[in-house]
PDB file of N, CA and C in Angstrom:
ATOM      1  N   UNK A   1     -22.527 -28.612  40.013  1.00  0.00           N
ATOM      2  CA  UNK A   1     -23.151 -27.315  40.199  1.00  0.00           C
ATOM      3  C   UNK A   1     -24.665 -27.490  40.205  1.00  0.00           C
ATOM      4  N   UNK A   2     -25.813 -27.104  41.019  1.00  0.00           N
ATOM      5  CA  UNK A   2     -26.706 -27.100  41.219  1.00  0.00           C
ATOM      6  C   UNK A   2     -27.278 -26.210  40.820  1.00  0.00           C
ATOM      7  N   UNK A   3     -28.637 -26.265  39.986  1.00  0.00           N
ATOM      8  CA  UNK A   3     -29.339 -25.506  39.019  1.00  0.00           C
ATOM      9  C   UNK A   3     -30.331 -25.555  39.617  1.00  0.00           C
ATOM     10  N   UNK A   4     -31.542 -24.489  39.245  1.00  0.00           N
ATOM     11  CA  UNK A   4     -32.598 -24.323  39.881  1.00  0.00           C
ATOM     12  C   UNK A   4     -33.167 -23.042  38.566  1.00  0.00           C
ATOM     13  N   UNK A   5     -34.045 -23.683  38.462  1.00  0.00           N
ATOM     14  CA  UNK A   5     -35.176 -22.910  37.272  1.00  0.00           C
ATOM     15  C   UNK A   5     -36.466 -23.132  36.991  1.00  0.00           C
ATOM     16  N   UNK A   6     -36.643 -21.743  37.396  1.00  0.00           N
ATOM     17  CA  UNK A   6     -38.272 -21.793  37.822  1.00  0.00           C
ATOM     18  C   UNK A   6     -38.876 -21.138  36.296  1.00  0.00           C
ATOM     19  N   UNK A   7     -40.644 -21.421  36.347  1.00  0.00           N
ATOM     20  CA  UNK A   7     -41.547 -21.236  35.272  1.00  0.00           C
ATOM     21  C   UNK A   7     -42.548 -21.184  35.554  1.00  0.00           C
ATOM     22  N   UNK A   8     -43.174 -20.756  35.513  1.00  0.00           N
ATOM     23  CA  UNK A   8     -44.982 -20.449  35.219  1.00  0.00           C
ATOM     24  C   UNK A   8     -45.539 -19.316  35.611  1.00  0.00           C
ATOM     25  N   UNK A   9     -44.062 -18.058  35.434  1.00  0.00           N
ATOM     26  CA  UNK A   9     -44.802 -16.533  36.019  1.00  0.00           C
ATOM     27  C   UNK A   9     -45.398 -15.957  35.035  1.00  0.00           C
ATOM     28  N   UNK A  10     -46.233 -15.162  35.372  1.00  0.00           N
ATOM     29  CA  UNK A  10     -46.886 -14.292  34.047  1.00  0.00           C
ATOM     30  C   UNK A  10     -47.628 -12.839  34.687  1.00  0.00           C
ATOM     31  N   UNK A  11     -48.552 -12.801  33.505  1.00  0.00           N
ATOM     32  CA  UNK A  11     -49.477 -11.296  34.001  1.00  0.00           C
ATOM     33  C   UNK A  11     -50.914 -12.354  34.565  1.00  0.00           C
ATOM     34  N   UNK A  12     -51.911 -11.975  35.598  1.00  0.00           N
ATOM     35  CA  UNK A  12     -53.066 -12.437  35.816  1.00  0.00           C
ATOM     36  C   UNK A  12     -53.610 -11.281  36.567  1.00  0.00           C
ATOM     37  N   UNK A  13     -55.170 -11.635  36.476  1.00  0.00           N
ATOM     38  CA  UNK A  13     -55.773 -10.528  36.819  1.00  0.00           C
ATOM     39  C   UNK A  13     -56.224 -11.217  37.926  1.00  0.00           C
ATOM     40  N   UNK A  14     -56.292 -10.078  38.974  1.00  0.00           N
ATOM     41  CA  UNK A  14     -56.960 -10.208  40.758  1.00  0.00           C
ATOM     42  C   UNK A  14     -58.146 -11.639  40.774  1.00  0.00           C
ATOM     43  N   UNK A  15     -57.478 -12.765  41.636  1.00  0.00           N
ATOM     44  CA  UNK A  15     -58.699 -13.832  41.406  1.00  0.00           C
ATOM     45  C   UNK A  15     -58.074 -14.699  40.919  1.00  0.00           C
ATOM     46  N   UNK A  16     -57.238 -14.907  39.846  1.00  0.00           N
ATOM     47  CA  UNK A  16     -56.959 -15.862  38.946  1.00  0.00           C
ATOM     48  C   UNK A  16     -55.822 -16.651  39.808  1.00  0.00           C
ATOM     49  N   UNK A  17     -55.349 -18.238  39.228  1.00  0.00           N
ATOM     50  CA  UNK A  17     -54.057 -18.435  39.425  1.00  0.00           C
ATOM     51  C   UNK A  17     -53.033 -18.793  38.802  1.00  0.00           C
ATOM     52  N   UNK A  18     -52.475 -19.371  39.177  1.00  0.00           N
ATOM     53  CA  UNK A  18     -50.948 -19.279  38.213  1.00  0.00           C
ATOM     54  C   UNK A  18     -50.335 -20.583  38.994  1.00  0.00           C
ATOM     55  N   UNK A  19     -49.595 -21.452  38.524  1.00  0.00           N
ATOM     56  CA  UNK A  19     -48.662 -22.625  39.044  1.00  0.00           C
ATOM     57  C   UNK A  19     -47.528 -22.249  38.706  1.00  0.00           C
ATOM     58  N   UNK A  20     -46.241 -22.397  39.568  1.00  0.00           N
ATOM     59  CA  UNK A  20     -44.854 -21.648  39.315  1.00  0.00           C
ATOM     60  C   UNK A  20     -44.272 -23.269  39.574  1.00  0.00           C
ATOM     61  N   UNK A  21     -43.020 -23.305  39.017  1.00  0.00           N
ATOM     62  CA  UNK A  21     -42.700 -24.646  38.998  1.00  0.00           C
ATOM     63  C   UNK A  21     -40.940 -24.489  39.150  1.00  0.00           C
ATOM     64  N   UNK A  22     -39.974 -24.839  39.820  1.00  0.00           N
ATOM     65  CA  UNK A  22     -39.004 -25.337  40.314  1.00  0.00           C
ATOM     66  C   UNK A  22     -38.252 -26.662  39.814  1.00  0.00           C
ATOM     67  N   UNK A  23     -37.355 -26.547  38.588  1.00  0.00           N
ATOM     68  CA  UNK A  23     -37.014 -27.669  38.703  1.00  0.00           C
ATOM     69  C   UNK A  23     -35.330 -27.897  39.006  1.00  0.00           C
ATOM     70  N   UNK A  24     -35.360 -28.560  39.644  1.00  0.00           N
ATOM     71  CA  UNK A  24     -33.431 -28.920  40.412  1.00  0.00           C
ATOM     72  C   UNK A  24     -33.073 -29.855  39.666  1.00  0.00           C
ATOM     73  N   UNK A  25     -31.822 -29.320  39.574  1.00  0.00           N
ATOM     74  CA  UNK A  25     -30.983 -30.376  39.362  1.00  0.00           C
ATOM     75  C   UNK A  25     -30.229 -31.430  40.044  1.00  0.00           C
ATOM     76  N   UNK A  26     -30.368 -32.955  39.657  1.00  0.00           N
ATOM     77  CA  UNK A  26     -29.809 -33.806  40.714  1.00  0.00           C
ATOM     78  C   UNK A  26     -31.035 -33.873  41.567  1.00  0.00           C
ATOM     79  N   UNK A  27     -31.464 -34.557  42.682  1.00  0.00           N
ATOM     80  CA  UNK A  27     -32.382 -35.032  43.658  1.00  0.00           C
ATOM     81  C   UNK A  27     -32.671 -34.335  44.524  1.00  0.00           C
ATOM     82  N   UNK A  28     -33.956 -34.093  44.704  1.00  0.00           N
ATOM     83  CA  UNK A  28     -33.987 -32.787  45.274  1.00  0.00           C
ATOM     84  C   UNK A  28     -34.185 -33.859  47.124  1.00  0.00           C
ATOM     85  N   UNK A  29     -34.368 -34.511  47.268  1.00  0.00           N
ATOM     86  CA  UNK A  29     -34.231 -35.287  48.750  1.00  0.00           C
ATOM     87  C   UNK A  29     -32.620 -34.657  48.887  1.00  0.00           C
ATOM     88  N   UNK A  30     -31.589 -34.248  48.591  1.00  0.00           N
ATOM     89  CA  UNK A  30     -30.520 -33.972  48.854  1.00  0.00           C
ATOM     90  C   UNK A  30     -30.169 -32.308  50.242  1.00  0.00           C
ATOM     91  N   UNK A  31     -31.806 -31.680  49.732  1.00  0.00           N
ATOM     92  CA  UNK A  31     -31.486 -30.631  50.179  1.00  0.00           C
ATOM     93  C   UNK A  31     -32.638 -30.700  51.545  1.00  0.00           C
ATOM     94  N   UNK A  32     -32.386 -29.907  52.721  1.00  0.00           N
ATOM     95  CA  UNK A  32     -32.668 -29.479  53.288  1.00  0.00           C
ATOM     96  C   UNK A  32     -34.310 -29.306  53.370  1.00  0.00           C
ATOM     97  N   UNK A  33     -34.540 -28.086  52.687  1.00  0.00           N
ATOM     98  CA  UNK A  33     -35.970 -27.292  52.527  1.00  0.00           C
ATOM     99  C   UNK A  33     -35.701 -26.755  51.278  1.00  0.00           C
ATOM    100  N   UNK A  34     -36.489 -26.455  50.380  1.00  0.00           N
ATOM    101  CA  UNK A  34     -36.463 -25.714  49.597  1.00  0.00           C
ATOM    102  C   UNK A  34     -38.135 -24.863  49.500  1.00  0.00           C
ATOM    103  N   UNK A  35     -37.953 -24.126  48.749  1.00  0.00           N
ATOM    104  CA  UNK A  35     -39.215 -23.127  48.664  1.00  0.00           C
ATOM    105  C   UNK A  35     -39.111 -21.781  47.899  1.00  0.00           C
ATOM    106  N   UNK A  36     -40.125 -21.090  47.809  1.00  0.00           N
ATOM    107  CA  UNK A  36     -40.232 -19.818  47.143  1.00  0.00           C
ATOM    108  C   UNK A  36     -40.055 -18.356  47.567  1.00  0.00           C
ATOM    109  N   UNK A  37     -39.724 -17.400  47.301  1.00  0.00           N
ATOM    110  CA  UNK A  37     -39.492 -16.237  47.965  1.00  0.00           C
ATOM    111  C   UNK A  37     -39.692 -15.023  46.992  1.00  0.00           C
ATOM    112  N   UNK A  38     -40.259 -14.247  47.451  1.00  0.00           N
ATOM    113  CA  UNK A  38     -40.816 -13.139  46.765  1.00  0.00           C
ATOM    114  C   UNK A  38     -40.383 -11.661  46.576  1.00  0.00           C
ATOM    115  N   UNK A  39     -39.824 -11.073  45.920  1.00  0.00           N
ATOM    116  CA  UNK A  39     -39.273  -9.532  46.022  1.00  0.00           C
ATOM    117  C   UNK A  39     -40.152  -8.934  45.079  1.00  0.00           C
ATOM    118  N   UNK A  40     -40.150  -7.736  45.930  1.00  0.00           N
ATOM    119  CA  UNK A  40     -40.807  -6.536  44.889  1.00  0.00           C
ATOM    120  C   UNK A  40     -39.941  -5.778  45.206  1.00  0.00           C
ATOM    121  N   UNK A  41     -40.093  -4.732  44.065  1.00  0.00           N
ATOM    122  CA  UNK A  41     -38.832  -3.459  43.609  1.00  0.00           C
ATOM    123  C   UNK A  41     -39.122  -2.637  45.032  1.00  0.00           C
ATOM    124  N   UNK A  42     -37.639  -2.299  45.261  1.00  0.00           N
ATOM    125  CA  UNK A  42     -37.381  -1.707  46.240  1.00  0.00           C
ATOM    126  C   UNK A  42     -37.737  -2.366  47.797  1.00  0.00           C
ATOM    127  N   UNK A  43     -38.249  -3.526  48.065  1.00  0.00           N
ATOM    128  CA  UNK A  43     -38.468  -4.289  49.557  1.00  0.00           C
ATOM    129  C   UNK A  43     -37.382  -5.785  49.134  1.00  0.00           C
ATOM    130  N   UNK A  44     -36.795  -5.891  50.517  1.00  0.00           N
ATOM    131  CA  UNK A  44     -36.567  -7.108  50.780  1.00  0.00           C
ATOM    132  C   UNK A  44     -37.080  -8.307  50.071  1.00  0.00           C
ATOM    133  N   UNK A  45     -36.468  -9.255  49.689  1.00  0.00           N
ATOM    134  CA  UNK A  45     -36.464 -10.839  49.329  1.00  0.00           C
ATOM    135  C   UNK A  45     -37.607 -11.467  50.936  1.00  0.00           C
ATOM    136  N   UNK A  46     -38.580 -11.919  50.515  1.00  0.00           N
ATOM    137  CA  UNK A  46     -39.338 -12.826  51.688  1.00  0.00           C
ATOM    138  C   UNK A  46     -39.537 -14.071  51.512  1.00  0.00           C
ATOM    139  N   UNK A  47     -39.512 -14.755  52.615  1.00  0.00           N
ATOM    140  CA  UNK A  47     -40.436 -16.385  52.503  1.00  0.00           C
ATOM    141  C   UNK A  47     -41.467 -16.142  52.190  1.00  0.00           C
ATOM    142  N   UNK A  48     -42.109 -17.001  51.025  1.00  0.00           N
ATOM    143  CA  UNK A  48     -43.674 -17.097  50.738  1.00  0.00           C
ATOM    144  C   UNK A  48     -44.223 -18.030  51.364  1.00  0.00           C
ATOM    145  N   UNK A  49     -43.171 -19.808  50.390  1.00  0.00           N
ATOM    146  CA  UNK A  49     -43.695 -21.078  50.842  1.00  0.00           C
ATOM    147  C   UNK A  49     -42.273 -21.447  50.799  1.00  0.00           C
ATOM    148  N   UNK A  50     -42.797 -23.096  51.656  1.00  0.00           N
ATOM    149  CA  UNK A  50     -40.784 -23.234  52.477  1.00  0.00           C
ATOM    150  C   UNK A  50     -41.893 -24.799  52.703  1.00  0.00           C
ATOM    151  N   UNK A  51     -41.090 -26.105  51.975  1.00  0.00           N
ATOM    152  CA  UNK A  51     -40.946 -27.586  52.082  1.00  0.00           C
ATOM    153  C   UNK A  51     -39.876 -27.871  52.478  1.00  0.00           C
ATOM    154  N   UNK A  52     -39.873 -28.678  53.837  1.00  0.00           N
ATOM    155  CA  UNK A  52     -38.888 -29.645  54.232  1.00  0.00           C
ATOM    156  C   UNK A  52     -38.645 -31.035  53.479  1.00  0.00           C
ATOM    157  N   UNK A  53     -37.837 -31.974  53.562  1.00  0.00           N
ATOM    158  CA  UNK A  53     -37.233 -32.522  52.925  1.00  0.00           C
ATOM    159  C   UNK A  53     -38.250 -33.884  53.532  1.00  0.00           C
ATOM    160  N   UNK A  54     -39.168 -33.736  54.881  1.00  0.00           N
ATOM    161  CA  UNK A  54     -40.222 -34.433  55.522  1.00  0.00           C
ATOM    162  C   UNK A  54     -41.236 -33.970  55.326  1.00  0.00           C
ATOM    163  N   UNK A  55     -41.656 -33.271  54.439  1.00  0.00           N
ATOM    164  CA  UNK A  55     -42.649 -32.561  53.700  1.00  0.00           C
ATOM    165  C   UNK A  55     -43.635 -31.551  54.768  1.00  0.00           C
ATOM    166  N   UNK A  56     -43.148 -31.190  55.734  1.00  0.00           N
ATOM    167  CA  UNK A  56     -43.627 -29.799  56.571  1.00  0.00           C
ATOM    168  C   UNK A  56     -43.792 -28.909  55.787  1.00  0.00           C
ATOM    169  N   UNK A  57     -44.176 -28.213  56.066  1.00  0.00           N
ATOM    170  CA  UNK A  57     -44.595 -27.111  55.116  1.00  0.00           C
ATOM    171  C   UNK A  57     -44.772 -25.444  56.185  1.00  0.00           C
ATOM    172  N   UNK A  58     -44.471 -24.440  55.497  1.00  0.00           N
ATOM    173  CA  UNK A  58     -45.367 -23.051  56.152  1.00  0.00           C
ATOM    174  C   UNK A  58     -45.033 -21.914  55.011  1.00  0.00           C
ATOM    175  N   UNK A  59     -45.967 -21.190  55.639  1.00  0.00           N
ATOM    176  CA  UNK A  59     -46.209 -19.864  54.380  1.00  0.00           C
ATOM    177  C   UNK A  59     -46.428 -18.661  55.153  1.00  0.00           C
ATOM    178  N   UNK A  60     -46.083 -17.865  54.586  1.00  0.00           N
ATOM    179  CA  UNK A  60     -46.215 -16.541  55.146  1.00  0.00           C
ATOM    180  C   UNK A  60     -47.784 -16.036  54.920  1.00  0.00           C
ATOM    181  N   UNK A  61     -48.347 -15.611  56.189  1.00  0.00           N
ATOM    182  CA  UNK A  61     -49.448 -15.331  56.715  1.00  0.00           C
ATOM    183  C   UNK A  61     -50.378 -14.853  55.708  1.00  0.00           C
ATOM    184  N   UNK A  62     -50.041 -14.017  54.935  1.00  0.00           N
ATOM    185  CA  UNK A  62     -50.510 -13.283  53.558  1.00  0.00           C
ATOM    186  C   UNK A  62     -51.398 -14.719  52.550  1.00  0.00           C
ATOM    187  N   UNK A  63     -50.499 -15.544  52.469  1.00  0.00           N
ATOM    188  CA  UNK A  63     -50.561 -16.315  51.372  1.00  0.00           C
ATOM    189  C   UNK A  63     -51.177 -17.875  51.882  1.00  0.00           C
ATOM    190  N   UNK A  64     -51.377 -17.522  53.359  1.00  0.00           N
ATOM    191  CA  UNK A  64     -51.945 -18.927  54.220  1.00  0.00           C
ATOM    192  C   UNK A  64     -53.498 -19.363  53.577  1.00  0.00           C
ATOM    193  N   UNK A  65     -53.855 -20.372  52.758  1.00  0.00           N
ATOM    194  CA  UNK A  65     -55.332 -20.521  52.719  1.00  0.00           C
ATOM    195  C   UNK A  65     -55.439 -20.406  50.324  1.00  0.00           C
ATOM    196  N   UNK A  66     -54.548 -19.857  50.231  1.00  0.00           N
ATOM    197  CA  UNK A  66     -54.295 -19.146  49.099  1.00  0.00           C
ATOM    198  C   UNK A  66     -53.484 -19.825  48.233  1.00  0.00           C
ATOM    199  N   UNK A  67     -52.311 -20.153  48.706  1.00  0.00           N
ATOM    200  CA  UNK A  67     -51.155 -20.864  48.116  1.00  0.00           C
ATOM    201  C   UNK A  67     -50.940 -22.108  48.734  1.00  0.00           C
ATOM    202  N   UNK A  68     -50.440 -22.537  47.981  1.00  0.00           N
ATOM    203  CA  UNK A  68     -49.884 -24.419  48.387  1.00  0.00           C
ATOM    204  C   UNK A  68     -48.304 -24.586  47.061  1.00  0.00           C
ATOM    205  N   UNK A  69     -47.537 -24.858  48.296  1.00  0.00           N
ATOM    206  CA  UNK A  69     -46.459 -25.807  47.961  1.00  0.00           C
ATOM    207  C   UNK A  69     -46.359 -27.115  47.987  1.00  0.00           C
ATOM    208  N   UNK A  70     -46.037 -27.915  47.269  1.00  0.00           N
ATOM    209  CA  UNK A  70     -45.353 -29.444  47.320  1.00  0.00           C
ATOM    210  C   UNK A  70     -44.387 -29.986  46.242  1.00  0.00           C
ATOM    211  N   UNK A  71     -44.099 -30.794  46.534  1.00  0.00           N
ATOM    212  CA  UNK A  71     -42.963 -31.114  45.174  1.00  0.00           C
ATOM    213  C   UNK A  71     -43.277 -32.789  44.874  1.00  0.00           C
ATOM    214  N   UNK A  72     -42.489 -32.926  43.855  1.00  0.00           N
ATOM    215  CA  UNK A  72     -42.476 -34.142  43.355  1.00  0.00           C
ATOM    216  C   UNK A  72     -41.037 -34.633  43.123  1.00  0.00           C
ATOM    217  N   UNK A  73     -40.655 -35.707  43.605  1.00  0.00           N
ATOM    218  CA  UNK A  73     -39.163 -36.365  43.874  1.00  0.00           C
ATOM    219  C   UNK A  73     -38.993 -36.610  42.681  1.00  0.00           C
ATOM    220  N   UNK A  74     -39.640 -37.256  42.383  1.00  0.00           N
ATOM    221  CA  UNK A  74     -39.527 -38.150  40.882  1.00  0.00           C
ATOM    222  C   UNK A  74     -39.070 -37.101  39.776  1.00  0.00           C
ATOM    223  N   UNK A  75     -39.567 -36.023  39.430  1.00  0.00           N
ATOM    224  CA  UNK A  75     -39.444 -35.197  38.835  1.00  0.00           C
ATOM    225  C   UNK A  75     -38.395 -33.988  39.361  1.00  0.00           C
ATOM    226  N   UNK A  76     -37.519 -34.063  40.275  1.00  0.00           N
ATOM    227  CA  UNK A  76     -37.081 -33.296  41.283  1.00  0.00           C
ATOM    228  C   UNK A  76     -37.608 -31.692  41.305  1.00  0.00           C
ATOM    229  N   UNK A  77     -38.660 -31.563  41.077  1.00  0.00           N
ATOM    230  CA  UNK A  77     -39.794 -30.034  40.857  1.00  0.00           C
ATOM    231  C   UNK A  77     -40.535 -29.891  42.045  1.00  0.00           C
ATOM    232  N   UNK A  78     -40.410 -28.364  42.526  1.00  0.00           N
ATOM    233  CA  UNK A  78     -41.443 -28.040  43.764  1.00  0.00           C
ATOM    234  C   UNK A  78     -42.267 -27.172  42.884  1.00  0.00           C
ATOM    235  N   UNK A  79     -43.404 -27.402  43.145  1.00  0.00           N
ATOM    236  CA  UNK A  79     -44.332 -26.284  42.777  1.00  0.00           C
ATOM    237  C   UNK A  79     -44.962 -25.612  43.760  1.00  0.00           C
ATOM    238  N   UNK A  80     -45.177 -24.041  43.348  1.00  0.00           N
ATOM    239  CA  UNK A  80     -46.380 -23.044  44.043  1.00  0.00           C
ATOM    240  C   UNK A  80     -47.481 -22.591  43.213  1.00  0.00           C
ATOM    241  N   UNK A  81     -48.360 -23.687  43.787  1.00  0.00           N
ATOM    242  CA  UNK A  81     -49.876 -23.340  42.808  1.00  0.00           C
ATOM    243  C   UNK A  81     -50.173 -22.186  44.013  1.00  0.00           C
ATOM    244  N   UNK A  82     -50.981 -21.003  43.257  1.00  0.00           N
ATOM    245  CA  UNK A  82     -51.241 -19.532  43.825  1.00  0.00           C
ATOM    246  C   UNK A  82     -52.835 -19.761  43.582  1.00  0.00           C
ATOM    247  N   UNK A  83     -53.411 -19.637  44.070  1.00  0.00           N
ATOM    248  CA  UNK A  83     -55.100 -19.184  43.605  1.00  0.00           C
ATOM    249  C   UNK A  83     -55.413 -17.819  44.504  1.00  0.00           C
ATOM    250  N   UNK A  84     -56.509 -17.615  44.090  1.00  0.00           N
ATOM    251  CA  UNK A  84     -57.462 -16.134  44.764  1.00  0.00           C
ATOM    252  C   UNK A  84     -55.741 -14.895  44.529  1.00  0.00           C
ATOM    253  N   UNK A  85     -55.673 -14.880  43.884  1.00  0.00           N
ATOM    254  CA  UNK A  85     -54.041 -13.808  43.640  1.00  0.00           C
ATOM    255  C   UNK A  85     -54.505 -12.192  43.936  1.00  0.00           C
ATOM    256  N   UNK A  86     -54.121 -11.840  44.337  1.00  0.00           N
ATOM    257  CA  UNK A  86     -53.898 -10.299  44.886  1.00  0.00           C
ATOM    258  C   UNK A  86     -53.143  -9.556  44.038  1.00  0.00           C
ATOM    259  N   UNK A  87     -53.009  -8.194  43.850  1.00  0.00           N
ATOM    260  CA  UNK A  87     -52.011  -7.167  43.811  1.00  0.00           C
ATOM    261  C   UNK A  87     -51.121  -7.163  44.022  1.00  0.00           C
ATOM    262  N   UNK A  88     -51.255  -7.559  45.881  1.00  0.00           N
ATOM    263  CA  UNK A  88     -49.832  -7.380  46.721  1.00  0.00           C
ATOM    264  C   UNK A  88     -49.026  -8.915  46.303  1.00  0.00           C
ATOM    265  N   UNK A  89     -49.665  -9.538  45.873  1.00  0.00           N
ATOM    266  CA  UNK A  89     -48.756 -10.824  45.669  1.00  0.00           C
ATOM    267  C   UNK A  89     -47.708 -10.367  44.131  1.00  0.00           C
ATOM    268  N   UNK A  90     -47.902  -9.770  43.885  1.00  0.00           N
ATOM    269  CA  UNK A  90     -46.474  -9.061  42.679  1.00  0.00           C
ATOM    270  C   UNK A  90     -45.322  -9.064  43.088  1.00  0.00           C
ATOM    271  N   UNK A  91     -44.626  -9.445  42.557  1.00  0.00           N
ATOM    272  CA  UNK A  91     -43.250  -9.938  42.341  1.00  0.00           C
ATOM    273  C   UNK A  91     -42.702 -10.717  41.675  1.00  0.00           C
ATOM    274  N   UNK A  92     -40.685 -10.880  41.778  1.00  0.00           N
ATOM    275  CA  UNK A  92     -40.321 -11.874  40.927  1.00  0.00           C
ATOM    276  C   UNK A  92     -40.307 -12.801  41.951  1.00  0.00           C
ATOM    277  N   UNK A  93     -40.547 -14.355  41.701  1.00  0.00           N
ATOM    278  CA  UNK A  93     -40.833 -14.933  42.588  1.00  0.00           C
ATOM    279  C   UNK A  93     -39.292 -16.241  42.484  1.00  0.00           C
ATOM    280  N   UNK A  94     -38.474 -16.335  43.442  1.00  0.00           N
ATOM    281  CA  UNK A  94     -37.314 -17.011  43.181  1.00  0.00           C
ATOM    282  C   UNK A  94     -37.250 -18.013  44.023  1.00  0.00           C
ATOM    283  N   UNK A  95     -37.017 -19.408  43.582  1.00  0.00           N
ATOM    284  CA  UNK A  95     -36.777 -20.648  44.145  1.00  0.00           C
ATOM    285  C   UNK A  95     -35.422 -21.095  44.683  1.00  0.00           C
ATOM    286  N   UNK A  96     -35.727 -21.768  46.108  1.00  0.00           N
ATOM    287  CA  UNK A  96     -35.042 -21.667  47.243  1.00  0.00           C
ATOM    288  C   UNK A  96     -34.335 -23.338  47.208  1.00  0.00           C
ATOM    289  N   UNK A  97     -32.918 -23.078  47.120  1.00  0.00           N
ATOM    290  CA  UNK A  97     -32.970 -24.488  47.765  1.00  0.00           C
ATOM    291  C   UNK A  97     -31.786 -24.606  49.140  1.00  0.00           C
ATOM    292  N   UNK A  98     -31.398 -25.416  50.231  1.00  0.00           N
ATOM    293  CA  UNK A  98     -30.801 -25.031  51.415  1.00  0.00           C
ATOM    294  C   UNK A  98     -30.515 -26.410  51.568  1.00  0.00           C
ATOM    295  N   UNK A  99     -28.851 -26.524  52.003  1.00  0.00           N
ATOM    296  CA  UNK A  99     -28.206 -27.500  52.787  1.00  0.00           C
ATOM    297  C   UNK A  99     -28.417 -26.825  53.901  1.00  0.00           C
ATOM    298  N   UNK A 100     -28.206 -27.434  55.180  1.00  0.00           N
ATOM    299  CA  UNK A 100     -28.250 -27.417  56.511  1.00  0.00           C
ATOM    300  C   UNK A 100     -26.208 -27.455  57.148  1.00  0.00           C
ATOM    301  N   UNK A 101     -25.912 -28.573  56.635  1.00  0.00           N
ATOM    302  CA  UNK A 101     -24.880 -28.442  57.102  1.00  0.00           C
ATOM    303  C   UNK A 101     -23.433 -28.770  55.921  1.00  0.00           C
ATOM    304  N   UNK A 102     -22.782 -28.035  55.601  1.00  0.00           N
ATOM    305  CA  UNK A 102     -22.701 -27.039  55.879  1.00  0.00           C
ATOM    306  C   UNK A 102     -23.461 -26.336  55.200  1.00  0.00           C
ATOM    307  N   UNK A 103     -23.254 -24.918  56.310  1.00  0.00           N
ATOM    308  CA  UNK A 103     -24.996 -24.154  55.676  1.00  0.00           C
ATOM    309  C   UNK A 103     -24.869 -23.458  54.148  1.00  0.00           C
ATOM    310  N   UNK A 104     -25.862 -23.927  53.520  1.00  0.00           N
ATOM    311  CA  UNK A 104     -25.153 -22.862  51.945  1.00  0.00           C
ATOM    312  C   UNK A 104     -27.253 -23.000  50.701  1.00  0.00           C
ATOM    313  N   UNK A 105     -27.136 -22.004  50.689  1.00  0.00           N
ATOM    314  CA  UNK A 105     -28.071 -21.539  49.859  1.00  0.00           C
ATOM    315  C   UNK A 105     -28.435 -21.465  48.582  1.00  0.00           C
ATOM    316  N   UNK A 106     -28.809 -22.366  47.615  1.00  0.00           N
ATOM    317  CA  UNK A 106     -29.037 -21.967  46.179  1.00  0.00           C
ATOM    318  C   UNK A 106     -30.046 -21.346  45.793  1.00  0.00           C
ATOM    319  N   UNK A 107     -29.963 -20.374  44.788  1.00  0.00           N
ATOM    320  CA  UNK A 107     -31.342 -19.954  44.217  1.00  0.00           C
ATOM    321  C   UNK A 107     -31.466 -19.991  42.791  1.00  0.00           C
ATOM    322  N   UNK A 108     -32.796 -20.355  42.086  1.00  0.00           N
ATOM    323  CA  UNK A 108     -32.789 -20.085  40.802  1.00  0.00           C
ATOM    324  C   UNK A 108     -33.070 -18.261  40.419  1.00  0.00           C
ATOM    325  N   UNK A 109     -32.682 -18.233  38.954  1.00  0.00           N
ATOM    326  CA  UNK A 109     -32.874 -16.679  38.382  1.00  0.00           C
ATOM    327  C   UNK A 109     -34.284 -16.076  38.902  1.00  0.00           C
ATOM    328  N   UNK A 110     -35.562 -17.061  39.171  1.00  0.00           N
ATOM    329  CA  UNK A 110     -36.492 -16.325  39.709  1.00  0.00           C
ATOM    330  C   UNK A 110     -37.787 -15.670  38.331  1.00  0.00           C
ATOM    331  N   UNK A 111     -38.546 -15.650  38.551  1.00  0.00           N
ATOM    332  CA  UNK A 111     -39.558 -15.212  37.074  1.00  0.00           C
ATOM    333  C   UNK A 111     -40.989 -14.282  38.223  1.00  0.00           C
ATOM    334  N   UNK A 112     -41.318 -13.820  36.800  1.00  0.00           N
ATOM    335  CA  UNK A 112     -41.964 -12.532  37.166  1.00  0.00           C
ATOM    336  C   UNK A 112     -43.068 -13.001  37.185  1.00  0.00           C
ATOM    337  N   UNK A 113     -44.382 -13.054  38.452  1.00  0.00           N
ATOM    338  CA  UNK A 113     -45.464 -12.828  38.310  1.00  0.00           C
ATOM    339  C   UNK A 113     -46.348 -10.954  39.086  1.00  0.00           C
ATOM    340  N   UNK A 114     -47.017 -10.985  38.259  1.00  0.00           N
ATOM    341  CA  UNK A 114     -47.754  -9.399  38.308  1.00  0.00           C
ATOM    342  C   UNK A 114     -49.076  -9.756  38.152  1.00  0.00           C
ATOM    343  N   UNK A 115     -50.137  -9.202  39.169  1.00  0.00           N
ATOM    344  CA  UNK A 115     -51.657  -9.878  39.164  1.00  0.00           C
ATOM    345  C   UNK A 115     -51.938  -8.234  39.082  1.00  0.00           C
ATOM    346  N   UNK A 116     -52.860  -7.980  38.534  1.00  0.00           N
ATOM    347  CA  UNK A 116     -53.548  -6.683  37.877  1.00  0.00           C
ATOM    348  C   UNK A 116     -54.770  -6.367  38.835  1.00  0.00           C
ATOM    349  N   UNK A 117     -55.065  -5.547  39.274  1.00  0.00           N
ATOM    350  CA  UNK A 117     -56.108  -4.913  39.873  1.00  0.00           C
ATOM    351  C   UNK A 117     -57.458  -5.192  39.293  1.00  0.00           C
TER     352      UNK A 117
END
């Protein structure tokens, strides 16, 4: 069974950042892409940041310049260091992980970050 548990959400104020951290269970070279995704109450689950398993990378337009994903094998952990944080970046933020074939999706429980005005 494949685990996924993320850490480093909190409260920060507009400006500040925060490192969110992903750690899998078993090797994370196993999967696909993995990455982060963002919900706020009442909207849709989104892509934030999204690592291939060849270390490509993309982010949703919002968060381009701002955020950075990468991971570390060794440690099987992706992280999303956040800087310059917004308002609109609020949410619980939940870690992604994806086989390709056959296709199947894990996610961790996900943790709360909230950046304050």
């Amino acid at each position: 069974q494949v685990q996924l548990v993320e850490s480093g959400g909190g409260l920060v104020q507009a400006g500040g950042s925060l490192r969110l951290s992903c750690a899998a269970s078993g090797n994370i070279l196993r999967f696909n892409a993995m990455g982060w995704y963002r919900q706020a109450p009442g909207k849709q689950r989104e892509l934030v940041a999204g690592i291939t398993s060849t270390g490509s990378t993309n982010y949703e337009d919002s968060v381009k310049g701002r955020f950075t994903i990468s991971r570390d094998n060794a440690k099987n952990t992706v992280y999303l260091q956040m800087n310059s944080l917004k308002p609109e970046d609020t949410g619980a933020y939940y870690c992604n992980a994806r086989i390709s074939y056959p296709a199947f999706t894990y996610w961790g429980q996900g943790t709360q970050v909230t950046v304050s005005s």
